[in-house]
N, C-alpha and C. Protein backbone atom coordinates (compact mmCIF):
# COMPACT_ATOMS: atom_id res chain seq x y z
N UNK A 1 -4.64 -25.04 -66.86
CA UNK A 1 -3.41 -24.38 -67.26
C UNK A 1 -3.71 -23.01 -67.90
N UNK A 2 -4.83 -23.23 -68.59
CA UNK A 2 -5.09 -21.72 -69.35
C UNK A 2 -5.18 -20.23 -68.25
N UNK A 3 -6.04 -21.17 -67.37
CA UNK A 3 -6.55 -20.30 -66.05
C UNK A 3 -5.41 -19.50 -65.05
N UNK A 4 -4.45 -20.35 -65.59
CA UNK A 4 -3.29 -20.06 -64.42
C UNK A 4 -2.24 -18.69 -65.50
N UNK A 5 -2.46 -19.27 -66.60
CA UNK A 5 -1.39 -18.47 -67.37
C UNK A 5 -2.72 -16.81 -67.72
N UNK A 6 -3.93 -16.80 -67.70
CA UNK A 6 -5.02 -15.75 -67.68
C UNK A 6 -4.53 -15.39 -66.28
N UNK A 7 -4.58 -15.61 -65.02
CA UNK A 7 -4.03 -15.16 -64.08
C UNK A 7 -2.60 -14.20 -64.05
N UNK A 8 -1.62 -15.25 -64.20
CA UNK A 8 -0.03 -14.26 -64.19
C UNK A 8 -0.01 -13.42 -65.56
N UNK A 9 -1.02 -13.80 -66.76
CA UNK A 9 -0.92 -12.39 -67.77
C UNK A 9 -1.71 -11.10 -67.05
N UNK A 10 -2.65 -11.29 -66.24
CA UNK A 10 -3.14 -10.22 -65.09
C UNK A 10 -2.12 -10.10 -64.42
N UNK A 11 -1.20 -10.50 -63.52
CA UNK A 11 -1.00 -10.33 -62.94
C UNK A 11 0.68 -9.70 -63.18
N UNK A 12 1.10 -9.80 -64.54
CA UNK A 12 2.21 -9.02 -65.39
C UNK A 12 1.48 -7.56 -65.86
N UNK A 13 0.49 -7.76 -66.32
CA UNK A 13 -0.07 -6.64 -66.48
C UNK A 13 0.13 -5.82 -65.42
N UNK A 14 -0.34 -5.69 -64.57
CA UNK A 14 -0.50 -4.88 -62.95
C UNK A 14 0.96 -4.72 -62.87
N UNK A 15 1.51 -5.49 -62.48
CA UNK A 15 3.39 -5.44 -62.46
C UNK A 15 3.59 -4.53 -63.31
N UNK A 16 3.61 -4.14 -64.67
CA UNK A 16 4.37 -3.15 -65.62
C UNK A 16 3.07 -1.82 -65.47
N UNK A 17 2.31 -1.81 -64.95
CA UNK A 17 1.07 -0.60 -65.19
C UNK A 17 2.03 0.41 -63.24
N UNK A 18 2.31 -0.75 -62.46
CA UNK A 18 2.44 -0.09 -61.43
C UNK A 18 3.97 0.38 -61.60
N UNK A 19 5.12 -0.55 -62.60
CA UNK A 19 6.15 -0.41 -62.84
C UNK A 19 6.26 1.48 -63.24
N UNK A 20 5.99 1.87 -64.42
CA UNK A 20 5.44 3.00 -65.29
C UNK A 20 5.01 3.89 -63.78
N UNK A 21 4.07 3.40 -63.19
CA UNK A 21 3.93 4.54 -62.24
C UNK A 21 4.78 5.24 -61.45
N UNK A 22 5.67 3.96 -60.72
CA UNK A 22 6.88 4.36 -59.89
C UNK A 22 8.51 5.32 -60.91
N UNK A 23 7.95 4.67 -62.07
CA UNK A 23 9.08 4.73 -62.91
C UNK A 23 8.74 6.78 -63.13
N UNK A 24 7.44 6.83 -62.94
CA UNK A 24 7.65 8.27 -63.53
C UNK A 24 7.65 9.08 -61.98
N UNK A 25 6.98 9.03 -61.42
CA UNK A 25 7.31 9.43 -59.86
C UNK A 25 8.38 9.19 -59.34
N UNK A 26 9.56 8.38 -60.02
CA UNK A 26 11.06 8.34 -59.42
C UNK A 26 11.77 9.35 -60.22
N UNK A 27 11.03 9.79 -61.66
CA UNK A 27 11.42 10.75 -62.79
C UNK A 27 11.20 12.32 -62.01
N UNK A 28 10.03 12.44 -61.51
CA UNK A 28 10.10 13.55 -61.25
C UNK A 28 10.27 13.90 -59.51
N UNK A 29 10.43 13.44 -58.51
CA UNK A 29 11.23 13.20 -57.56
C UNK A 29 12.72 14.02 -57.83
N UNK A 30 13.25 13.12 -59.19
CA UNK A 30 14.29 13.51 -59.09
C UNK A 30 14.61 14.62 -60.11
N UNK A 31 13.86 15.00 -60.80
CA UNK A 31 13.87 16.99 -61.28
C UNK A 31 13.28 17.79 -60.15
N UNK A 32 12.39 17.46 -59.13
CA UNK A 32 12.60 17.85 -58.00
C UNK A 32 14.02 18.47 -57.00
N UNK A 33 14.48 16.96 -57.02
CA UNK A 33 15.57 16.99 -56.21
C UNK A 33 16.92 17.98 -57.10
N UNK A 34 16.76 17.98 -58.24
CA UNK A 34 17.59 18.69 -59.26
C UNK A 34 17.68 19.76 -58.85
N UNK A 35 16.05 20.61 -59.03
CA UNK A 35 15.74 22.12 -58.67
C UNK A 35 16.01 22.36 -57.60
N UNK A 36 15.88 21.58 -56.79
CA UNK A 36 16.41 22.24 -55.05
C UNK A 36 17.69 22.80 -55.41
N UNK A 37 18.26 21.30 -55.93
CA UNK A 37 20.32 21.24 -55.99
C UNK A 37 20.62 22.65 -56.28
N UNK A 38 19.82 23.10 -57.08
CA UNK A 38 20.49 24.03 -58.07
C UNK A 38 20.29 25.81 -57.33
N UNK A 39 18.87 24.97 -56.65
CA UNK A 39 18.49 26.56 -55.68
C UNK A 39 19.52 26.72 -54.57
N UNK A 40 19.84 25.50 -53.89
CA UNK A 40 20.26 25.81 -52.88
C UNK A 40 21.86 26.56 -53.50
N UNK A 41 22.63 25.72 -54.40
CA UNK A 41 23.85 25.91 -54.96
C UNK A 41 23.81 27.49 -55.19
N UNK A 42 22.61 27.60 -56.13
CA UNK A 42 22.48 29.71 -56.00
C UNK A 42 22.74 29.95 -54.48
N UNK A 43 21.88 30.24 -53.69
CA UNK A 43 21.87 30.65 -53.08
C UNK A 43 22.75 30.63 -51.77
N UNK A 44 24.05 29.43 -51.51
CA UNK A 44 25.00 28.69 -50.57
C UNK A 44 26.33 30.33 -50.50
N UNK A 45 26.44 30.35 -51.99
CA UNK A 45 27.68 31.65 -52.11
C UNK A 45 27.00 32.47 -51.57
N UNK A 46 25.35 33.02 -52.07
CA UNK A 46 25.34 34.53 -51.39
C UNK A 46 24.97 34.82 -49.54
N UNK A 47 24.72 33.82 -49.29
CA UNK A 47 24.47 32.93 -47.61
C UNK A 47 25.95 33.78 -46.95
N UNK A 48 26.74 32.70 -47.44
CA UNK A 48 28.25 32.40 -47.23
C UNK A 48 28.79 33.83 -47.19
N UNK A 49 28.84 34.25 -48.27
CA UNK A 49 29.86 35.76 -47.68
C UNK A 49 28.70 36.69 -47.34
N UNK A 50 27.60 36.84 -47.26
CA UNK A 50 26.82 37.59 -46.19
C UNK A 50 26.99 37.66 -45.11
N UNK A 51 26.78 36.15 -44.45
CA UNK A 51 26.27 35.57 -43.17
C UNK A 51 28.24 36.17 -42.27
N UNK A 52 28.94 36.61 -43.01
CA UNK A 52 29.90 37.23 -42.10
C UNK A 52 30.69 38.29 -42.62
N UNK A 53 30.23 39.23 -42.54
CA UNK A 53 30.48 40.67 -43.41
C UNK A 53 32.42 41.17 -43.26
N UNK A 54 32.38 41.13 -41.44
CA UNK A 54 33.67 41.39 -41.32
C UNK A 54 34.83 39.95 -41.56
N UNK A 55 34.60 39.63 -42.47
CA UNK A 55 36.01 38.50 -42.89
C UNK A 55 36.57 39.37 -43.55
N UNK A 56 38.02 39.24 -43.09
CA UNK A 56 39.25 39.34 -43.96
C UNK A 56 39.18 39.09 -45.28
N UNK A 57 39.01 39.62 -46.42
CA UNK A 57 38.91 39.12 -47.61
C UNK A 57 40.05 38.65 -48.41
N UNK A 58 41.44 38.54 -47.53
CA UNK A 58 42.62 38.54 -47.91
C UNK A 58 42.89 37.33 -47.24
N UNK A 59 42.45 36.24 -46.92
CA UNK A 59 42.46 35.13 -46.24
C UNK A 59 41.87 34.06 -46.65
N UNK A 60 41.30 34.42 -48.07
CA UNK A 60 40.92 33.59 -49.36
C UNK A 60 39.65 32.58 -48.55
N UNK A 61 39.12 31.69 -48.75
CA UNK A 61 37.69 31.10 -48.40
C UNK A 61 38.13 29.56 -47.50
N UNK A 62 39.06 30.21 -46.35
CA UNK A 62 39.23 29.20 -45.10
C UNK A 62 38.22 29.11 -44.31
N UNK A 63 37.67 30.48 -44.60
CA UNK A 63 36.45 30.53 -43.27
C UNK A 63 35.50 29.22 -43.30
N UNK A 64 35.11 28.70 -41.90
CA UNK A 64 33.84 27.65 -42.08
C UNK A 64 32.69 28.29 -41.87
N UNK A 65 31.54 27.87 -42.72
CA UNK A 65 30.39 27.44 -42.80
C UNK A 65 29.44 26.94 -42.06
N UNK A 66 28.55 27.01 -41.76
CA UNK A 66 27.79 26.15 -40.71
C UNK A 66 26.13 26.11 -42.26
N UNK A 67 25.98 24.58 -41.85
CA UNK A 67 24.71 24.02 -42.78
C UNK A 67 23.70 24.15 -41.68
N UNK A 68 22.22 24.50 -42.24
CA UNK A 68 21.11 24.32 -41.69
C UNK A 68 20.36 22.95 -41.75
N UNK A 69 20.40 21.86 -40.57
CA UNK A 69 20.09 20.76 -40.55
C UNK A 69 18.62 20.52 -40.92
N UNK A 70 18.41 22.06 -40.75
CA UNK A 70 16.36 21.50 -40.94
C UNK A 70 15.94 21.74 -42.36
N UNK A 71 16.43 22.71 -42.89
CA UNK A 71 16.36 22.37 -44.38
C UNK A 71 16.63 21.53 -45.63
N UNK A 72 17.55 20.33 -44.90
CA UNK A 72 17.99 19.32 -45.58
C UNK A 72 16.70 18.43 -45.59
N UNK A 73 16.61 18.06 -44.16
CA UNK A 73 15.25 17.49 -43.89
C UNK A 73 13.94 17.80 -44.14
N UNK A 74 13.70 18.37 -45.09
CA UNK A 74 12.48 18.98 -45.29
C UNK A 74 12.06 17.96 -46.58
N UNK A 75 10.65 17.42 -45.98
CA UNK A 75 9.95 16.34 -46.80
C UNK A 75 10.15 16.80 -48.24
């Protein structure tokens, strides 16, 4: 019995050491994913009324947009 409970206290150990690992690599993943948010968000307005010079500016922001599919996807 001792042997078995020396086992699963190894084997809780490993569980919370690998827990902590994922736990901080899901932390910064997602200040990752933050900084993109925030780059892309800069940069979507000045895209947007660039990417079509002659709009009507009196026709308020009906115009569509087109997203770049490969930059979403980017590992």
């Amino acid at each position: 019995m001792e042997k078995l409970n020396s086992e699963l206290y190894l084997q809780n150990c490993y569980i919370i050491q690998e827990n902590e690992r994922l736990r901080k690599k899901a932390q910064q993943l997602n200040q990752e994913n933050q900084a993109l948010l925030a780059e892309m968000k800069e940069k979507l307005p000045k895209t947007s009324s660039s990417s079509n010079p002659n709009r009507d500016p009196s026709h308020g922001s009906s115009s569509t947009s087109t997203s770049n599919p490969s930059r979403s996807s980017k590992p």
